[in-house]
C-alpha atoms as a PDB file:
ATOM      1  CA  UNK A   1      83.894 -15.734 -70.208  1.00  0.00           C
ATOM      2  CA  UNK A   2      83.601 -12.376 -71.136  1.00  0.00           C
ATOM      3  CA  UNK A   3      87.094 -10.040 -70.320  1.00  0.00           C
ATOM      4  CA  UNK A   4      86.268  -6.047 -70.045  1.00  0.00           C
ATOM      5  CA  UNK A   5      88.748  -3.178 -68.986  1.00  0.00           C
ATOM      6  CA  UNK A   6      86.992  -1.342 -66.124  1.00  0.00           C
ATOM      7  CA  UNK A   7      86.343   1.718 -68.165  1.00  0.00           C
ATOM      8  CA  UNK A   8      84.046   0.122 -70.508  1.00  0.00           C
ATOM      9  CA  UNK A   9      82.794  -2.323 -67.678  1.00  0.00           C
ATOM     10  CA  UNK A  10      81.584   0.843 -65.737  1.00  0.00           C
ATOM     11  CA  UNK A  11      79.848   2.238 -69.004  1.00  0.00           C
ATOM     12  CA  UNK A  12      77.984  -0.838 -69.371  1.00  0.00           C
ATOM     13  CA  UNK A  13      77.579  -2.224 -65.875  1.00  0.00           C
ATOM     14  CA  UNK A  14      73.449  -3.286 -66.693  1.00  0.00           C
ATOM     15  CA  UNK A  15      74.544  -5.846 -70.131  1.00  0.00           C
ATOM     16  CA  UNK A  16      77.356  -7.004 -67.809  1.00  0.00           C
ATOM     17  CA  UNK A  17      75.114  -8.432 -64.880  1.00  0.00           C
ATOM     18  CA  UNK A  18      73.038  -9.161 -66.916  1.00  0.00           C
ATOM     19  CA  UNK A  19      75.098 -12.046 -68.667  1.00  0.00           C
ATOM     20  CA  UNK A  20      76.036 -12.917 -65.266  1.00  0.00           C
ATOM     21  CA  UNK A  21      72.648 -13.454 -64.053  1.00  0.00           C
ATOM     22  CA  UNK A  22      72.115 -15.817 -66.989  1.00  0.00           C
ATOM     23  CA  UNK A  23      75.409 -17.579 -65.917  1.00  0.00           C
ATOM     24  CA  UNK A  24      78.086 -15.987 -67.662  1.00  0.00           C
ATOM     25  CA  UNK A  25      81.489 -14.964 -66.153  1.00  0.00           C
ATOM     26  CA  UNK A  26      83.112 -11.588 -66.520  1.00  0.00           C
ATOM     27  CA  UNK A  27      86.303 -10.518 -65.662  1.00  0.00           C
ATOM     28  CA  UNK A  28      87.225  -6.987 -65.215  1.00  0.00           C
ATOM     29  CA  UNK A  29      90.847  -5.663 -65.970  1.00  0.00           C
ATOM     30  CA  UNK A  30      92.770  -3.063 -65.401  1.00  0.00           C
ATOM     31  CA  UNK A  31      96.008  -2.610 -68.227  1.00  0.00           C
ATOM     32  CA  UNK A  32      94.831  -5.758 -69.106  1.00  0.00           C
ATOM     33  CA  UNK A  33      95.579  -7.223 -66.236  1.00  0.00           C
ATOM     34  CA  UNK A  34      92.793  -9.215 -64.096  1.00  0.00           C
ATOM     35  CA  UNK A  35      91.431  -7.602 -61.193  1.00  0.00           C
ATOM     36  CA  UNK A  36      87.929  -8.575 -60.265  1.00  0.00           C
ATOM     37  CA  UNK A  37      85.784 -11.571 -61.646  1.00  0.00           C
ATOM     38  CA  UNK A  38      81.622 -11.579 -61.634  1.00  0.00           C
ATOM     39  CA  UNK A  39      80.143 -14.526 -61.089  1.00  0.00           C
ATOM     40  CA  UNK A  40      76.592 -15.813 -60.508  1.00  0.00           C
ATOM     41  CA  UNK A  41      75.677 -14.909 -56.546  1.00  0.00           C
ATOM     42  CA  UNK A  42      75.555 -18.662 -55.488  1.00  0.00           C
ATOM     43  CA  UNK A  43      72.868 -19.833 -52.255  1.00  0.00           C
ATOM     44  CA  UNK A  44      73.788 -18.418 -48.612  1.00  0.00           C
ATOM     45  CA  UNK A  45      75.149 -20.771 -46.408  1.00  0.00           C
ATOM     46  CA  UNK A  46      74.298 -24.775 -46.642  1.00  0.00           C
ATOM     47  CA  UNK A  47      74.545 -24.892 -42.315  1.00  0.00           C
ATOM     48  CA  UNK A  48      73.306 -29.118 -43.132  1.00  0.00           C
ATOM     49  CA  UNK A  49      76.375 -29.654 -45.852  1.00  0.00           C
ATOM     50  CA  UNK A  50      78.743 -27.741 -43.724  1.00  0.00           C
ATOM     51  CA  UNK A  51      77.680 -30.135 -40.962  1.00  0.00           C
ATOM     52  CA  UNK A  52      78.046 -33.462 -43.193  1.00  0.00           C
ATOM     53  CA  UNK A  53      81.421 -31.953 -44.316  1.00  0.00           C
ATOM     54  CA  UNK A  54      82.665 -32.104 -40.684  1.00  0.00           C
ATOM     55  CA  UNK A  55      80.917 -35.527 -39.989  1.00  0.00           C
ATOM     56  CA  UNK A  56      82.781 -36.636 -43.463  1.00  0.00           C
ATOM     57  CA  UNK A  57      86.115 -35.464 -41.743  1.00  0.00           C
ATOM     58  CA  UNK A  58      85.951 -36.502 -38.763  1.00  0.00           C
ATOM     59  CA  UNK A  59      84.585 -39.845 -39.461  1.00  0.00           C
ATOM     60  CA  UNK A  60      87.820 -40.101 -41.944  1.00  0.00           C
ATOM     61  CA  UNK A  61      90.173 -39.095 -39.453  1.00  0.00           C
ATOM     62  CA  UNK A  62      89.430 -41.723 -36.883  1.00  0.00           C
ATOM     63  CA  UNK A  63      92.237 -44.194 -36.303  1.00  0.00           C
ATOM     64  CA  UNK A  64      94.888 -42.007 -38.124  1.00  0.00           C
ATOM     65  CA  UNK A  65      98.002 -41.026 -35.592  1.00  0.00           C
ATOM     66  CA  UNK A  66     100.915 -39.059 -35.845  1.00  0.00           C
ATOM     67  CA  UNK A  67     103.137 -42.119 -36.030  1.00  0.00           C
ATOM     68  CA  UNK A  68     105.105 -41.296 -31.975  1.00  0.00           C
ATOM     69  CA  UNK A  69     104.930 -37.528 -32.962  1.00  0.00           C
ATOM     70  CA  UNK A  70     103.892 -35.055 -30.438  1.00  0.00           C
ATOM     71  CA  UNK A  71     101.464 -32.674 -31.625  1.00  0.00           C
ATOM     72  CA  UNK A  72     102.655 -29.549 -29.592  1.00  0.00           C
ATOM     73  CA  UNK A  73     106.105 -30.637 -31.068  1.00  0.00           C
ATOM     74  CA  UNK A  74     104.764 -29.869 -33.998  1.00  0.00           C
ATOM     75  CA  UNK A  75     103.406 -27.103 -33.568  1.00  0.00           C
ATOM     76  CA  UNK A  76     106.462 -25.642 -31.747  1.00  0.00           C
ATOM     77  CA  UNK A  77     108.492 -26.460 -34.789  1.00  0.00           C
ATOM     78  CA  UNK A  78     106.230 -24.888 -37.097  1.00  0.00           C
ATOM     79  CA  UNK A  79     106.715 -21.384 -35.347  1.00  0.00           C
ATOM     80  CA  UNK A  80     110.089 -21.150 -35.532  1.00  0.00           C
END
């Protein structure tokens, strides 16, 4: 993982994604603190693993109660 301030990151923005393209990580700072991180651009949207995700959830979920808790109880509670 490459660190950079943003001065020199804006001077040499072509090496940069470059190193990212080829799977490196950079993170820019600012006073050397962190404040943006390249990474590789990953695929778009899996639509068929978000789908098995929620299958996978909901398929775990089945036969688990609250134990006699009332949902909107819950809920209630949780906004005060």
């Amino acid at each position: 993982m490459t660190r950079i301030g943003v001065f020199e990151a804006k001077n040499k923005l072509t090496a940069l994604l470059d190193e990212v393209e080829r799977g490196g990580e950079v993170v820019i700072t600012r006073r050397a603190k962190p404040v943006a991180r390249m990474v590789p651009a990953g695929p778009g949207f899996d639509r068929e693993r978000a789908r098995r995700a929620a299958s996978g959830l909901r398929q775990a979920s089945r036969g688990v109660t609250l134990g006699g808790l009332n949902l909107k109880e819950l809920v209630s509670e949780g906004r005060r």
